[in-house]
N, C-alpha and C. Protein backbone atom coordinates (compact mmCIF):
# COMPACT_ATOMS: atom_id res chain seq x y z
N UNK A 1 4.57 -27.60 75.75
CA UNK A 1 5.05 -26.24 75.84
C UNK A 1 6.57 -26.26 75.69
N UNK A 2 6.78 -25.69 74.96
CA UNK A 2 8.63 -25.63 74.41
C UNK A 2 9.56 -24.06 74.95
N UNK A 3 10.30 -25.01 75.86
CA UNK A 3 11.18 -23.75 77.02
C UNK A 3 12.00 -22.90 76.34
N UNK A 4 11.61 -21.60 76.01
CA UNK A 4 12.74 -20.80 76.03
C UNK A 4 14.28 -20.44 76.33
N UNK A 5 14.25 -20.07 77.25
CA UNK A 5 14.92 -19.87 78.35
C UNK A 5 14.57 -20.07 79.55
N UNK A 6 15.55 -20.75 80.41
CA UNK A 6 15.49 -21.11 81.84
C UNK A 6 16.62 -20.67 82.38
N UNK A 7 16.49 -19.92 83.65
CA UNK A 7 17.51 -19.72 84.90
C UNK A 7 17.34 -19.13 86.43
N UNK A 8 18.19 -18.89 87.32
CA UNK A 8 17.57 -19.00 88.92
C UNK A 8 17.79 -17.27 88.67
N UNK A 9 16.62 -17.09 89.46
CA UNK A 9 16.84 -15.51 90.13
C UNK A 9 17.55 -15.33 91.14
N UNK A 10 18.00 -14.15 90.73
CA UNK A 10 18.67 -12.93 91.83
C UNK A 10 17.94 -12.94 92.79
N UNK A 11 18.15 -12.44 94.27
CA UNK A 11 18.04 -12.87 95.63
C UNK A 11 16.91 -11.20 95.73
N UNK A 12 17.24 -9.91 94.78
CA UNK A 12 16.19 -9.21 94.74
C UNK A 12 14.73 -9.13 94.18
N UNK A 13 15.10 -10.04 92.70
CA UNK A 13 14.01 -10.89 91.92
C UNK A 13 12.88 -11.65 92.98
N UNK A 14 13.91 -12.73 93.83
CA UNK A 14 13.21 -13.46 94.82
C UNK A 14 12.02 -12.83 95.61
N UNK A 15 13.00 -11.70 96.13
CA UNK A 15 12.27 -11.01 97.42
C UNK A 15 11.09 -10.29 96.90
N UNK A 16 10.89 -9.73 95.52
CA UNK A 16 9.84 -8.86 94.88
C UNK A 16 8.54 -10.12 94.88
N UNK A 17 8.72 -11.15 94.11
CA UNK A 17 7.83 -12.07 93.75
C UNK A 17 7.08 -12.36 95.08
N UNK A 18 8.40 -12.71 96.12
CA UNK A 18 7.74 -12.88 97.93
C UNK A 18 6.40 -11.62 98.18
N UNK A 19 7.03 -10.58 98.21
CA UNK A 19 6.24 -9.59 98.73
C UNK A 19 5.11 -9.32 97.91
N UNK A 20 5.24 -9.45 96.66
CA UNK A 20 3.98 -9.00 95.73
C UNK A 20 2.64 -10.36 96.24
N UNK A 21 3.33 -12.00 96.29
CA UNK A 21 2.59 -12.78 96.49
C UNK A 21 1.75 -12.98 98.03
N UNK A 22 2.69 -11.81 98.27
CA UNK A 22 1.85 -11.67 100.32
C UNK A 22 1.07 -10.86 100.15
N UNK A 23 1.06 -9.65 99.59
CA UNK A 23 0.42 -7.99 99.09
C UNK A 23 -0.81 -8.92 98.63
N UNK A 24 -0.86 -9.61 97.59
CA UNK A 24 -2.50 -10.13 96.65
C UNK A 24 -3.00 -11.45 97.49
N UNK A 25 -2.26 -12.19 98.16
CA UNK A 25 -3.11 -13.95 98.21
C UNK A 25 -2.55 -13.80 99.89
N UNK A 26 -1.71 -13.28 100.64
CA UNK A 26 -1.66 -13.31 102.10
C UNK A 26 -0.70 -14.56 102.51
N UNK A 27 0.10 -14.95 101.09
CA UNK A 27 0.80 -16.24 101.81
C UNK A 27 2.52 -15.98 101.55
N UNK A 28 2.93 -16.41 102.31
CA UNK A 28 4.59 -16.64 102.19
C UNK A 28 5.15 -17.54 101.56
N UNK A 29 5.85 -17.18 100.34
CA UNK A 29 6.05 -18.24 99.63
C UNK A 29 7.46 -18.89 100.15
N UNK A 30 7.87 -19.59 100.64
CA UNK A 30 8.64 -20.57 101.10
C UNK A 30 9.88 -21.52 100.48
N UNK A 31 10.96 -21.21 99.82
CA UNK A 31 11.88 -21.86 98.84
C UNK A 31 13.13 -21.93 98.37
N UNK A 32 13.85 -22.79 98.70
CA UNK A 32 15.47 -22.84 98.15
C UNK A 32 15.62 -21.80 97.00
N UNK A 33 15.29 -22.38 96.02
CA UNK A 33 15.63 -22.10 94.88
C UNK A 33 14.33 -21.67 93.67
N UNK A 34 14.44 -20.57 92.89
CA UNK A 34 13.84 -19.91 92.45
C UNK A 34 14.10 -19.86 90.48
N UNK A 35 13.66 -20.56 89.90
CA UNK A 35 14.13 -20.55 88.63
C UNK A 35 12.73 -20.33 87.51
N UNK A 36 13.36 -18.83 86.74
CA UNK A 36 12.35 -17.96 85.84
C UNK A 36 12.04 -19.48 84.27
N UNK A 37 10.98 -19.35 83.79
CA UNK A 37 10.71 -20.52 82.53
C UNK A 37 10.28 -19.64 81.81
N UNK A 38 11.10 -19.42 80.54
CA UNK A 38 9.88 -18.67 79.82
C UNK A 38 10.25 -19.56 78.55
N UNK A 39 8.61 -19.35 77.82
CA UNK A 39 8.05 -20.43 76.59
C UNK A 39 8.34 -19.50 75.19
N UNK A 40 8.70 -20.57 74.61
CA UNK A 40 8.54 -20.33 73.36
C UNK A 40 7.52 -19.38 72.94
N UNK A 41 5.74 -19.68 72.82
CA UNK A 41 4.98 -19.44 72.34
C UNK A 41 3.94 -19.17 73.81
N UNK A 42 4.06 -18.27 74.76
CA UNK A 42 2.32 -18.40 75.66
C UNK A 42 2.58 -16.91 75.76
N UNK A 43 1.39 -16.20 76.78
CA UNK A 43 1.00 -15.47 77.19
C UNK A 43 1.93 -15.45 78.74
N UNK A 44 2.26 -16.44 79.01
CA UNK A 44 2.86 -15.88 80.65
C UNK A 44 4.62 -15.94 80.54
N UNK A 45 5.18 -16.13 81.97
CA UNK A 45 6.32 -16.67 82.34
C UNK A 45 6.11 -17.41 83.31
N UNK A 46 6.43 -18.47 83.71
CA UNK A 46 6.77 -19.07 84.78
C UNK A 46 8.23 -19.08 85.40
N UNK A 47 7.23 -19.19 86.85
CA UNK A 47 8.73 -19.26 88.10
C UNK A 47 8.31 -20.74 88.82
N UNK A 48 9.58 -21.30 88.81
CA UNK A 48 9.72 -22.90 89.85
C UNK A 48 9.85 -22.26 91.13
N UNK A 49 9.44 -22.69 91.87
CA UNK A 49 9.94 -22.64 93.35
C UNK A 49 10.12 -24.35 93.81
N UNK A 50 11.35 -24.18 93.98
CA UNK A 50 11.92 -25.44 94.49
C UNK A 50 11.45 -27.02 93.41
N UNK A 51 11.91 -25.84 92.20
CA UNK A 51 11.41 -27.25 90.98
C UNK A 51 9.99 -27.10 90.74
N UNK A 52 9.24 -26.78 91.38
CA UNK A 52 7.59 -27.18 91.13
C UNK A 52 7.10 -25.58 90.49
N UNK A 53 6.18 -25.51 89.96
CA UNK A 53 5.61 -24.80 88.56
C UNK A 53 4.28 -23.91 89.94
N UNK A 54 4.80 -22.69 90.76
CA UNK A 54 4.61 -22.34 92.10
C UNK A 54 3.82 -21.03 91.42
N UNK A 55 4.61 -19.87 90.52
CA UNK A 55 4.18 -18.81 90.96
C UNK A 55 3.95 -18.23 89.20
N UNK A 56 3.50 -17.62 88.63
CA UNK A 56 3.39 -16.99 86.90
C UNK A 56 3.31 -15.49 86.63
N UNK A 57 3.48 -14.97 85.79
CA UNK A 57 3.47 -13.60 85.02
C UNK A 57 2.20 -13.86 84.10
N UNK A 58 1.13 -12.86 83.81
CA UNK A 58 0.07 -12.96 83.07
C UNK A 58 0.13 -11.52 82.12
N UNK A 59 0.69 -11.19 81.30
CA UNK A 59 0.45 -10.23 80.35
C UNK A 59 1.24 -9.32 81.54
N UNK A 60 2.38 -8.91 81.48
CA UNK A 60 3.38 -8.64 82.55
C UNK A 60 1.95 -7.76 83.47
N UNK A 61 1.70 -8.68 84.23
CA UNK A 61 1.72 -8.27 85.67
C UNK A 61 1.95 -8.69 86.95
N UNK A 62 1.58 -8.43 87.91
CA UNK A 62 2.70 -8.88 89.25
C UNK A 62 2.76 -10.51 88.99
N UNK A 63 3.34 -11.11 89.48
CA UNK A 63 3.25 -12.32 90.06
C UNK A 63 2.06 -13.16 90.80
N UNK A 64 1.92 -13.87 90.25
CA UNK A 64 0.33 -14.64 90.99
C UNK A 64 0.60 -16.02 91.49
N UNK A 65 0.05 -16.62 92.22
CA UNK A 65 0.68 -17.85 92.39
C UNK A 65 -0.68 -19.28 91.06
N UNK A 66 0.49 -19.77 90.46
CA UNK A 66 -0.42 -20.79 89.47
C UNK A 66 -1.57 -21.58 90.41
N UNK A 67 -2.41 -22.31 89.37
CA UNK A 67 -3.46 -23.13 90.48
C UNK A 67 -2.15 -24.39 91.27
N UNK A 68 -1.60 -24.90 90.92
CA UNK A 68 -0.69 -26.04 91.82
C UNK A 68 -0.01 -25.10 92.82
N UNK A 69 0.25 -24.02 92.64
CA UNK A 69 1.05 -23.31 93.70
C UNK A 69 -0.01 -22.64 94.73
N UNK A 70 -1.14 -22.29 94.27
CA UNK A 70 -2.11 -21.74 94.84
C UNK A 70 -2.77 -23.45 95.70
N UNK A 71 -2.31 -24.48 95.63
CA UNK A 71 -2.87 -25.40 96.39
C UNK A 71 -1.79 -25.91 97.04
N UNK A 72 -0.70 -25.57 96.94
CA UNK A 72 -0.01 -25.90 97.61
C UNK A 72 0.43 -24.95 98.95
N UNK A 73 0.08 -23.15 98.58
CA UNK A 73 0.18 -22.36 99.60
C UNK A 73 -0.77 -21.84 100.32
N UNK A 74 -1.97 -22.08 99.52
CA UNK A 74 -3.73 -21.99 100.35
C UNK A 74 -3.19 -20.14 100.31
N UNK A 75 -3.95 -19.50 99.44
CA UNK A 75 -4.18 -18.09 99.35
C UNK A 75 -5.68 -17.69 100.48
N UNK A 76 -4.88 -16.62 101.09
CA UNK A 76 -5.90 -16.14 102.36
C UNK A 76 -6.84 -14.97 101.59
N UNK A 77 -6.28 -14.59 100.71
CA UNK A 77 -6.98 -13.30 100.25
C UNK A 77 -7.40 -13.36 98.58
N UNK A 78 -7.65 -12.56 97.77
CA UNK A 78 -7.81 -12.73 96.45
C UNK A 78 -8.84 -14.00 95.87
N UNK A 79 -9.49 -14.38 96.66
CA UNK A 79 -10.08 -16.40 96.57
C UNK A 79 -11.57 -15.74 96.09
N UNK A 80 -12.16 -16.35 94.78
CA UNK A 80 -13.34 -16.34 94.73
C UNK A 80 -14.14 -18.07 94.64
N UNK A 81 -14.99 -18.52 95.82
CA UNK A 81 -15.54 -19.68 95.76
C UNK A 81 -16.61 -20.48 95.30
N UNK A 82 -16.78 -20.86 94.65
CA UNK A 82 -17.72 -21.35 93.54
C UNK A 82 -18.25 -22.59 94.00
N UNK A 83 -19.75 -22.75 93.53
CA UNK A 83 -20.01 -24.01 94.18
C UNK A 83 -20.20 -25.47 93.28
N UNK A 84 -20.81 -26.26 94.15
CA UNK A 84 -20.34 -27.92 93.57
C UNK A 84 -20.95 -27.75 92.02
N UNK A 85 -21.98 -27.33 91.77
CA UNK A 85 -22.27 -27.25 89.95
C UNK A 85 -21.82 -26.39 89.04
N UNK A 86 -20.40 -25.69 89.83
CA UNK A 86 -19.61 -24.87 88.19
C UNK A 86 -18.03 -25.29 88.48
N UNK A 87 -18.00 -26.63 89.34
CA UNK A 87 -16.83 -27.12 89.31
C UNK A 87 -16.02 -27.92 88.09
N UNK A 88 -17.49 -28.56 87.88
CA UNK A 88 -16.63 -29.39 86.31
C UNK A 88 -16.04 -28.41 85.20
N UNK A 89 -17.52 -26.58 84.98
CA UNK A 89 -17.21 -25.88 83.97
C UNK A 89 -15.99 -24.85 84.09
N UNK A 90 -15.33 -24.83 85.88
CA UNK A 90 -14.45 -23.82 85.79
C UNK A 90 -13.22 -25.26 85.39
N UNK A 91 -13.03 -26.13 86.03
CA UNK A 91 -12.00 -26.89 85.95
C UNK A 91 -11.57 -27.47 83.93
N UNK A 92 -12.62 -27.17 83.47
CA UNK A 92 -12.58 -27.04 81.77
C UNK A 92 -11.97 -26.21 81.23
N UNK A 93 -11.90 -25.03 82.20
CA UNK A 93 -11.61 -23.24 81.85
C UNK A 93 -12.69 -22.85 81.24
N UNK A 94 -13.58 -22.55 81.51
CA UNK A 94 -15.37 -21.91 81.28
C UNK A 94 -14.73 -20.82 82.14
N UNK A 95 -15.48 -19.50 81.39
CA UNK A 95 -15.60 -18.47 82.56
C UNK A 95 -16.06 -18.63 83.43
N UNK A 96 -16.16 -17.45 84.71
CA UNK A 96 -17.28 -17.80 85.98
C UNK A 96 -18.23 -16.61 85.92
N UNK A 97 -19.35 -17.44 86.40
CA UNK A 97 -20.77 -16.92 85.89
C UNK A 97 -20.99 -16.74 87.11
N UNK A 98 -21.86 -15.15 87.47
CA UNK A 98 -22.19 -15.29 89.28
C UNK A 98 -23.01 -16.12 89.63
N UNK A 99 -24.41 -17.04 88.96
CA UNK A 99 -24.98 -18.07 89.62
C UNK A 99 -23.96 -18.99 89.97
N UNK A 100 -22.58 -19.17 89.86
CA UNK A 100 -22.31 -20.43 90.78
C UNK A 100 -21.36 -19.79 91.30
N UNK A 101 -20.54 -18.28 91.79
CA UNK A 101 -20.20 -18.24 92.68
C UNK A 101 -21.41 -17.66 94.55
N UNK A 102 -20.31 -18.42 95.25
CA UNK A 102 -21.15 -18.59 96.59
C UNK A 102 -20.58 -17.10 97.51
N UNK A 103 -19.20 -16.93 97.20
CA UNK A 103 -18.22 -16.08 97.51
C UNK A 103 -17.16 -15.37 97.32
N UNK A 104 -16.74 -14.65 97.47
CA UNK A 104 -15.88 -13.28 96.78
C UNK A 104 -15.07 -12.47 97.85
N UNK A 105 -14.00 -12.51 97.90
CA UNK A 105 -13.46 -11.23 98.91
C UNK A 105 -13.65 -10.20 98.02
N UNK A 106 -14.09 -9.31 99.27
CA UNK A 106 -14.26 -7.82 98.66
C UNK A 106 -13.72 -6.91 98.28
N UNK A 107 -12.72 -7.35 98.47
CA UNK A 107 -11.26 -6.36 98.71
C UNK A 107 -10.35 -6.50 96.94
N UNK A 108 -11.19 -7.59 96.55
CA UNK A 108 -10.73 -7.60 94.70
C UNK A 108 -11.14 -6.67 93.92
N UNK A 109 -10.65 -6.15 92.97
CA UNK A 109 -11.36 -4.90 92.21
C UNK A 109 -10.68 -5.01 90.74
N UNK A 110 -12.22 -4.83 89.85
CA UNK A 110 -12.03 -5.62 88.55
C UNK A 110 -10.81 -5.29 88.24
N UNK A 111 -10.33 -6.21 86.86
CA UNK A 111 -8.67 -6.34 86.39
C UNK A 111 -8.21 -7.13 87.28
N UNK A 112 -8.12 -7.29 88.68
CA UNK A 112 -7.62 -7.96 89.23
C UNK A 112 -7.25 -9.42 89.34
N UNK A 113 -5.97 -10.33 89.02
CA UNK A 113 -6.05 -11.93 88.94
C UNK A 113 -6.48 -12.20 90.21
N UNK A 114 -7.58 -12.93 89.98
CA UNK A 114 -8.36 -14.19 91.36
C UNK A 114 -8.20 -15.69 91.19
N UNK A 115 -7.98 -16.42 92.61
CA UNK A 115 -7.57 -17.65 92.72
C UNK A 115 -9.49 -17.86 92.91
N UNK A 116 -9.53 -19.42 91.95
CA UNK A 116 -10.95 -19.59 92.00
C UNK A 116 -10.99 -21.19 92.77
N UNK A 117 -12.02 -20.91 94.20
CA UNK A 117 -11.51 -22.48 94.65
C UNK A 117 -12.81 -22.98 94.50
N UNK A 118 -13.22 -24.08 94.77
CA UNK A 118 -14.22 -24.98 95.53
C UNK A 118 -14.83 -24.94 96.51
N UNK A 119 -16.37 -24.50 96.91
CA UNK A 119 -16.67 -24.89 97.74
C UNK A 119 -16.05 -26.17 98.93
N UNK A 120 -16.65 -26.91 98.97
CA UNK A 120 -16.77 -27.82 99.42
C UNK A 120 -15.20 -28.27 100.10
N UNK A 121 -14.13 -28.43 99.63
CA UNK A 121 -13.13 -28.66 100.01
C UNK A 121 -11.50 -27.66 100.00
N UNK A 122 -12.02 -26.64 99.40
CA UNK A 122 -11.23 -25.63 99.14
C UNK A 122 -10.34 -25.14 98.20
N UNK A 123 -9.98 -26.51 97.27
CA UNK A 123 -8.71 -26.83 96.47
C UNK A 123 -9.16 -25.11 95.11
N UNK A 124 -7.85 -25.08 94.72
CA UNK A 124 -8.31 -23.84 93.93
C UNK A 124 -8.12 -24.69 92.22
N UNK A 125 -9.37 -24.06 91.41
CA UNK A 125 -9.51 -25.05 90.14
C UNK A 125 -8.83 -24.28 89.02
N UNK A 126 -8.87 -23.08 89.49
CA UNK A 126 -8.24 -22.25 88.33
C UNK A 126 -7.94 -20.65 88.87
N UNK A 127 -7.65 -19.83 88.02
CA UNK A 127 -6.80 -18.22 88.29
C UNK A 127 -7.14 -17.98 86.80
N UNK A 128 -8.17 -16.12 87.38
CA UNK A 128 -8.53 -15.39 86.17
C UNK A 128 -8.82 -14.13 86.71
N UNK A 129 -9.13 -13.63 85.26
CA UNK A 129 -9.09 -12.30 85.82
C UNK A 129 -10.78 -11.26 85.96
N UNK A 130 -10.50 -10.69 87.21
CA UNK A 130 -12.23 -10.39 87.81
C UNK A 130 -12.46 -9.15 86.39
N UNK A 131 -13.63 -9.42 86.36
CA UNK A 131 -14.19 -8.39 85.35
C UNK A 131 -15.24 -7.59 85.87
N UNK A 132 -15.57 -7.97 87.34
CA UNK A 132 -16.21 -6.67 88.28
C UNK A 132 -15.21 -7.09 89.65
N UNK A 133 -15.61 -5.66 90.44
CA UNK A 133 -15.36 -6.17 91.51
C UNK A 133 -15.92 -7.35 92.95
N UNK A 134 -15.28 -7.55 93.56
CA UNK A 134 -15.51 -8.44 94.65
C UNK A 134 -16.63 -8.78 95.36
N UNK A 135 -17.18 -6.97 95.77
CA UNK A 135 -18.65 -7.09 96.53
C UNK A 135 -19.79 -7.24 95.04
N UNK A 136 -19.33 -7.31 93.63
CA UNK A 136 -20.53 -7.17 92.73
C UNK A 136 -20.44 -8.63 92.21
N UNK A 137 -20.02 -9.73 92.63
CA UNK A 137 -19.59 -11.25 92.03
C UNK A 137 -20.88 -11.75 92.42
N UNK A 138 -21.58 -12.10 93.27
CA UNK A 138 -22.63 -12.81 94.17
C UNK A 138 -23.58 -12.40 93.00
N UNK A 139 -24.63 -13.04 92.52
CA UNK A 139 -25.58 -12.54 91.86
C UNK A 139 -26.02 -13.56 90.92
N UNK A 140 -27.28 -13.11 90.23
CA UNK A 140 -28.36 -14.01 89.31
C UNK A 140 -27.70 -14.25 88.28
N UNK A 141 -27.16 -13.21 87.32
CA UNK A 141 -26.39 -13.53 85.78
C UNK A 141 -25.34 -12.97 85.68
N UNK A 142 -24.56 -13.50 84.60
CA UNK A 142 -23.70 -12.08 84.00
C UNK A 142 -22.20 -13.38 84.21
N UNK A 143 -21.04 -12.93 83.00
CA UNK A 143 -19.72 -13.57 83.54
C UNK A 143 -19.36 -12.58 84.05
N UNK A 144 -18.59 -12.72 84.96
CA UNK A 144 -17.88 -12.38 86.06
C UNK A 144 -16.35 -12.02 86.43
N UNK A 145 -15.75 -13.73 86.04
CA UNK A 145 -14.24 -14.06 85.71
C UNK A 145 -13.78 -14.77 84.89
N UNK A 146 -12.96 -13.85 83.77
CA UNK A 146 -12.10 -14.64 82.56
C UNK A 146 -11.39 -15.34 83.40
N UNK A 147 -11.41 -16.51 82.16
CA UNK A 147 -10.57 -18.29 82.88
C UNK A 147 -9.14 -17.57 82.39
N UNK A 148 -8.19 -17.76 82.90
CA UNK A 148 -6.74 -17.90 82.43
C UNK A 148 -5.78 -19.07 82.41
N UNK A 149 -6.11 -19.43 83.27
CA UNK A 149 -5.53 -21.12 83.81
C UNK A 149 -5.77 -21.86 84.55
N UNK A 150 -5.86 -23.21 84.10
CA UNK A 150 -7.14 -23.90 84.76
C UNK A 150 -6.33 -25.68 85.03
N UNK A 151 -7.48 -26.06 86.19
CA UNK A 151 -6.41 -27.56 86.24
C UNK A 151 -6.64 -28.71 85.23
N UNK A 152 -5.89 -28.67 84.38
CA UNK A 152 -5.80 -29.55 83.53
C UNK A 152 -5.36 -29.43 82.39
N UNK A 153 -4.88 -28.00 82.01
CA UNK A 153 -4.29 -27.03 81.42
C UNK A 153 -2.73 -27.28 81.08
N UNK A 154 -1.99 -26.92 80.15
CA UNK A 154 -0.62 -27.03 79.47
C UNK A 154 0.61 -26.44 80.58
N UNK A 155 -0.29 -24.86 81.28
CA UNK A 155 0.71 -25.10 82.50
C UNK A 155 0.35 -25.60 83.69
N UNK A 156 -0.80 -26.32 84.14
CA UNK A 156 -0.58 -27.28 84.93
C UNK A 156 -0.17 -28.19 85.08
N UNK A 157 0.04 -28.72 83.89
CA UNK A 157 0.64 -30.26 83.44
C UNK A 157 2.26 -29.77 83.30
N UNK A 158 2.71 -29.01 83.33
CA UNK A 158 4.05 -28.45 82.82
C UNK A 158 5.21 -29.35 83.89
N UNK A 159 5.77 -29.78 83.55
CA UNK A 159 7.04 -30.44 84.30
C UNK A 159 7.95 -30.30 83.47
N UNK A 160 9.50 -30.68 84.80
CA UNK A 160 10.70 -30.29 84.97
C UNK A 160 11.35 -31.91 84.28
């Protein structure tokens, strides 16, 4: 991925990204220093928090926290959990299909970006966007959630 432009945000920049990332996932994002990445050629922007590849822009909308930032701040809210047999296909970036999610906060409502974790141990594998809402995820067929970014992906791998 080939950097555009890079530089640190304004201390109001900061505080928006804070509050929007408490408003959707329930966590406080925590950090010296705050520096915007934007690419040559993608669909997002990235923000460093404290150097590390923490928080993104998806087709300008709010701020979401990436999957490395989303495992590094454990999102309380926005989390849809999937179980041990659609771990390999979300971690590929496969959509999510409701036979393998187990769980959904309800409080998501389609359009909305969702952090997608793991059963079993919690880690989040990827961030997409719900194409129903929260209480309609649980179920026999149907995709559910477009993949957007996933672990193993160009911005997960992205370093400073």
């Amino acid at each position: 991925m080939q950097v555009k432009s890079r530089h640190h945000l304004r201390s109001d920049d900061i505080q928006g990204i804070r509050e929007a990332v408490a408003d959707h996932l329930g966590v406080d994002i925590d950090g010296d220093t705050f520096e915007s990445v934007e690419f040559v050629s993608a669909r997002y922007e990235l923000v460093l928090v404290d150097g590390e590849p923490a928080v993104f822009y998806v087709d300008d909308d709010e701020p979401f926290l990436t999957v490395r930032g989303a495992n590094d701040y454990e999102p309380r809210t926005g989390v849809v959990t999937v179980d041990a047999g659609a771990v390999s296909f979300v971690s590929d970036g496969a959509d999510v299909m409701r036979p393998g999610i187990v769980e959904a906060d309800d409080a998501i409502r389609e359009g909305d970006l969702v952090a997608i974790a793991e059963e079993t141990h919690g880690k989040v594998l990827a961030v997409g966007r719900a194409l129903v809402d929260g209480d309609d995820m649980v179920g026999e067929s149907g995709k559910v959630i477009e993949s957007i970014h996933h672990v193993g992906d160009e911005l997960y791998e992205f370093s400073v």
